[in-house]
Protein backbone atom coordinates (compact mmCIF):
# COMPACT_ATOMS: atom_id res chain seq x y z
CA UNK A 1 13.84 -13.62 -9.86
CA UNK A 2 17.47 -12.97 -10.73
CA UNK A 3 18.11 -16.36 -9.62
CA UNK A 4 15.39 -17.87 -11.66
CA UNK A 5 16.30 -16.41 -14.90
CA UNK A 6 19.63 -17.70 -14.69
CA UNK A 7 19.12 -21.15 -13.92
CA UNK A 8 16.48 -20.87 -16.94
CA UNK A 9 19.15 -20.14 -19.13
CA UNK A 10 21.65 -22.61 -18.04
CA UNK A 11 19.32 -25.15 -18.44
CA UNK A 12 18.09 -24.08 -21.78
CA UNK A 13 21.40 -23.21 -22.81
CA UNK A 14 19.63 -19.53 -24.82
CA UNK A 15 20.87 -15.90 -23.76
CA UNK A 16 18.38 -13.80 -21.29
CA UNK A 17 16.01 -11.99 -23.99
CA UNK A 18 15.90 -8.55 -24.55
CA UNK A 19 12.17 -8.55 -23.48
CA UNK A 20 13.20 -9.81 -20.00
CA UNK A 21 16.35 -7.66 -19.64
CA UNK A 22 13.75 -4.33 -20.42
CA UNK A 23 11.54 -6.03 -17.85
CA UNK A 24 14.32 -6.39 -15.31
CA UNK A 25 14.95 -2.68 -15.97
CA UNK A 26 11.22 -1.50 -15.16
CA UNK A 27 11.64 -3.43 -12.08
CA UNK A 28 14.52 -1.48 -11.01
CA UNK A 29 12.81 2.08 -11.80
CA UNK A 30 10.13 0.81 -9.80
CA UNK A 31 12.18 0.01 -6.90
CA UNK A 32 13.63 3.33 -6.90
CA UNK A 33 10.32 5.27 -6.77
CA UNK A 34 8.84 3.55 -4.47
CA UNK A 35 11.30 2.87 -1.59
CA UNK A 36 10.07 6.28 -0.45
CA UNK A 37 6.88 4.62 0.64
CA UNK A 38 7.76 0.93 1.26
CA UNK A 39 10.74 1.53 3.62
CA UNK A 40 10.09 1.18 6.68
CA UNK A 41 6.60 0.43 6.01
CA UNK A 42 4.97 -2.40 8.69
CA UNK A 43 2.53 -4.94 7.26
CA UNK A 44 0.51 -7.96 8.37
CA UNK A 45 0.57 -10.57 6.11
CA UNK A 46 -2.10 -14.00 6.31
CA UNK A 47 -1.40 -16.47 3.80
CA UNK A 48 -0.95 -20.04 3.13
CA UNK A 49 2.89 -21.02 3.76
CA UNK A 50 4.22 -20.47 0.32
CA UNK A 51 2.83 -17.69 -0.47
CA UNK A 52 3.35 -15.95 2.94
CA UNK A 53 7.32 -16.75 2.46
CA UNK A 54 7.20 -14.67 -0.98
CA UNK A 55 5.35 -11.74 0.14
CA UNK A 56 7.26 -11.55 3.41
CA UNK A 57 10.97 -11.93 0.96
CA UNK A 58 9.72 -9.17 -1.08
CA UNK A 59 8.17 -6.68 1.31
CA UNK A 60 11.35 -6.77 3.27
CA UNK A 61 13.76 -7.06 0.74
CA UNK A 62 12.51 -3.68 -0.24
CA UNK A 63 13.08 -2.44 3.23
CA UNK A 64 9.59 -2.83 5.05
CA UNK A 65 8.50 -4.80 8.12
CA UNK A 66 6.73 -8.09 8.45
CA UNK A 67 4.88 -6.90 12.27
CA UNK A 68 2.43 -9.61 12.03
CA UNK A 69 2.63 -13.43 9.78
CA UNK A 70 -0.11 -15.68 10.35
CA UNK A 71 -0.43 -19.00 8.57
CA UNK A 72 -3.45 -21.19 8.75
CA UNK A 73 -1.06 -24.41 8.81
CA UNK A 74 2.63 -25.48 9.60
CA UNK A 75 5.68 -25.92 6.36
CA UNK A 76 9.00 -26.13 7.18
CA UNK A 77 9.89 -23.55 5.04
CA UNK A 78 7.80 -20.88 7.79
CA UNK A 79 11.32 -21.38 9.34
CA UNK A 80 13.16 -19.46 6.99
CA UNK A 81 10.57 -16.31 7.16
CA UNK A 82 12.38 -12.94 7.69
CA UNK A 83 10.32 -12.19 11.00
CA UNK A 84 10.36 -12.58 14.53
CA UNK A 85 7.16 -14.79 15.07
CA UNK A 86 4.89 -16.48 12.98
CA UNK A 87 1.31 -18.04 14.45
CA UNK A 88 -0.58 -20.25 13.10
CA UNK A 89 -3.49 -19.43 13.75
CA UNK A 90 -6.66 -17.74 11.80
CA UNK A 91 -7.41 -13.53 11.05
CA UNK A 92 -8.36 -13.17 14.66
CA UNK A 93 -4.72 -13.92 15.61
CA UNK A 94 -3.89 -11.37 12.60
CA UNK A 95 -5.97 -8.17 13.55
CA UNK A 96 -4.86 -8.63 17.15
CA UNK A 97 -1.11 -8.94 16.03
CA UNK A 98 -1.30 -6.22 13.81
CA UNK A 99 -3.51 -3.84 15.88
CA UNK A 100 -0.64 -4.39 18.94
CA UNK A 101 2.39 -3.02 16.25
CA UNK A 102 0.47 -0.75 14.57
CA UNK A 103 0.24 -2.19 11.21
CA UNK A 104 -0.21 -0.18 8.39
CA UNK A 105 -0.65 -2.50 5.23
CA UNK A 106 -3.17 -5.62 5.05
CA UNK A 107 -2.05 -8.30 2.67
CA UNK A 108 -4.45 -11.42 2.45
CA UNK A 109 -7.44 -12.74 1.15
CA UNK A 110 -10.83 -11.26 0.57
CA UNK A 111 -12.07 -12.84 4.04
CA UNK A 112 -9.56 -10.35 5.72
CA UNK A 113 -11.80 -6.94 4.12
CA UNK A 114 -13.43 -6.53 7.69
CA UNK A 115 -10.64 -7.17 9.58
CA UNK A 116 -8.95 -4.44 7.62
CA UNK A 117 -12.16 -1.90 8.06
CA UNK A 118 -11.85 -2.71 11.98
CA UNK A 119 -8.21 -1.80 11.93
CA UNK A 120 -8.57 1.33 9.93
CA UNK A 121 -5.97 0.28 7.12
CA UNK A 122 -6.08 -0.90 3.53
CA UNK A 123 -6.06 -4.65 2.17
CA UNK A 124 -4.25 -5.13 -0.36
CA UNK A 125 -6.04 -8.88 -1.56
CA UNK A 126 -3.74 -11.70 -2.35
CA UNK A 127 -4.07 -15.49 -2.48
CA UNK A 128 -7.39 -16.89 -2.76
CA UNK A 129 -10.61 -16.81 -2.44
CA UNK A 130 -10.90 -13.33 -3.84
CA UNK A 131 -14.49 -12.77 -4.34
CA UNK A 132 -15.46 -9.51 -4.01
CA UNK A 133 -13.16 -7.81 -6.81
CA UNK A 134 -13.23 -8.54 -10.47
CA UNK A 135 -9.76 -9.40 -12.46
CA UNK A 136 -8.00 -10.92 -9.58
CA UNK A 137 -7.52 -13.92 -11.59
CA UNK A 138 -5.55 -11.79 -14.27
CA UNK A 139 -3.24 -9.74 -11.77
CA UNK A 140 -0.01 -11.04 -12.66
CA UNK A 141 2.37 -11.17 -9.16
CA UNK A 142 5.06 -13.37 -10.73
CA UNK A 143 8.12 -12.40 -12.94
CA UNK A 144 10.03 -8.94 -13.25
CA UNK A 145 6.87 -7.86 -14.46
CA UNK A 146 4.50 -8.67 -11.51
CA UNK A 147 6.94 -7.82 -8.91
CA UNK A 148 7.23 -4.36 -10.79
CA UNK A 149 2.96 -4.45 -10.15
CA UNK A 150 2.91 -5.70 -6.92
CA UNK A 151 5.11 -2.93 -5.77
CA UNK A 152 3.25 -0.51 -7.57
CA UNK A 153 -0.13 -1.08 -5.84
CA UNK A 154 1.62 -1.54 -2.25
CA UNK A 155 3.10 2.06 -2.82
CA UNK A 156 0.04 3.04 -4.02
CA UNK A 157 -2.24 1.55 -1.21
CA UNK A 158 0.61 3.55 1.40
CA UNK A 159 0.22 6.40 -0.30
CA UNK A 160 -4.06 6.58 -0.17
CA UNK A 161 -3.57 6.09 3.27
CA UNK A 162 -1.18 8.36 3.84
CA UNK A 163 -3.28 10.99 2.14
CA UNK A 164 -6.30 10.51 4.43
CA UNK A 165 -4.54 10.79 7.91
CA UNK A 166 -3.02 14.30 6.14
CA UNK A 167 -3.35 17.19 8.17
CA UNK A 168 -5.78 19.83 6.35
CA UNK A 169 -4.32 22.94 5.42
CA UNK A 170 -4.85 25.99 7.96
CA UNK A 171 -6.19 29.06 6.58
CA UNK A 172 -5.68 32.34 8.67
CA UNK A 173 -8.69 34.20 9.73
CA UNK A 174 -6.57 36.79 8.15
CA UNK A 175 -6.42 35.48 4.65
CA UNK A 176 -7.91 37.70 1.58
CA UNK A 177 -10.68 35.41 0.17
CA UNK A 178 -11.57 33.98 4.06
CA UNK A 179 -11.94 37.78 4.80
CA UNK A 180 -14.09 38.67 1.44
CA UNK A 181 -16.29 36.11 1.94
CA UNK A 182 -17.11 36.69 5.98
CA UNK A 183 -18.11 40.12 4.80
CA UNK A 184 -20.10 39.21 1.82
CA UNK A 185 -22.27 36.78 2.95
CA UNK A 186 -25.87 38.00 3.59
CA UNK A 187 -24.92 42.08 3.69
CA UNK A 188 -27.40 43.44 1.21
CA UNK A 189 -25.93 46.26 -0.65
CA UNK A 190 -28.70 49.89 -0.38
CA UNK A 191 -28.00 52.97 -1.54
CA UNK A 192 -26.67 53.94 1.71
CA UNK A 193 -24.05 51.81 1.88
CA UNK A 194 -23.20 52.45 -1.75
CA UNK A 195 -23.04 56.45 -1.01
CA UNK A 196 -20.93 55.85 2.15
CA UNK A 197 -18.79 54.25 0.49
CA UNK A 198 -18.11 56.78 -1.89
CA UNK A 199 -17.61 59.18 1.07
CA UNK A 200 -15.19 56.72 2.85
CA UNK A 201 -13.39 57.02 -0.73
């Protein structure tokens, strides 16, 4: 984006406005609170040749792992990918790929959903057709701005899943309120007890 901005204003011959540089700022937060959850991160990624290339730039530019690229058709430019194979090929080739290195992000259209469910991990929709989620045509991906999103809702996505694959908390079978309520439950309370109580006291 850097790259773009500048070559903006040497062709236009203005300065960078302050409404980009605040922008390019945002971004930079946003790069520093998520690294926690997109480094090291592996996704699998089906997309049509361009925008495959600028997913897989960003996602490891910000430290993750392409594990799986799938393209429906051959570019040149699928040469320059940062990853160690890419098949053309359809989402079959995708869910196998990913399910073999353990994939934990989805990126790709709304035909990918099931693949996703089989594979136990979120999809994060991009490209088109998007047809089962309203707004898609307003999420802006693009810019300081839209990389600051798009790194937002990956970290978010991680996070979810994260969350679900939590181990629950143990609580001792010596705890207070786990003791209070074994005792309490269903013991009637007579004037017996009440008076032996008293005695006990």
């Amino acid at each position: 984006m850097d790259a773009l901005v500048e070559t903006l204003r040497q062709l236009s011959g203005q300065a960078v406005s302050v409404r980009l540089e605040r922008e390019r700022s945002q971004l930079q937060d946003s790069l520093l609170d998520t690294h926690f959850m997109l480094g090291f991160a592996r996704y699998a990624v089906a997309a049509d040749p361009d925008l495959l290339y600028s997913l897989s730039q960003l996602l490891v530019s910000t430290g993750g792992e392409v594990v799986a690229a799938v393209s429906p058709h051959h570019a040149a430019l699928l040469a320059d990918l940062p990853v160690n194979e890419v098949f053309i090929g359809d989402l079959e080739d995708l869910e196998q790929t990913a399910r073999s290195h353990q994939a934990q992000l989805l990126i790709s259209n709304a035909h990918a959903a099931e693949t996703a469910a089989r594979l136990h991990i979120p999809l994060v929709r991009a490209g088109w057709p998007v047809y089962d989620r309203l707004g898609a045509q307003h999420q802006l991906w693009i810019g300081y701005r839209g990389t600051r999103n798009t790194l937002t809702l990956l970290a978010n996505q991680l996070l979810e899943q994260g969350h679900q694959h939590a181990i629950k908390a143990h609580v001792s079978i010596y705890a207070t309120r786990h003791a209070n309520q074994t005792t309490c439950v269903n013991q009637p309370i007579t004037g017996e007890a009440d008076h032996a109580s008293l005695e006990v006291n």
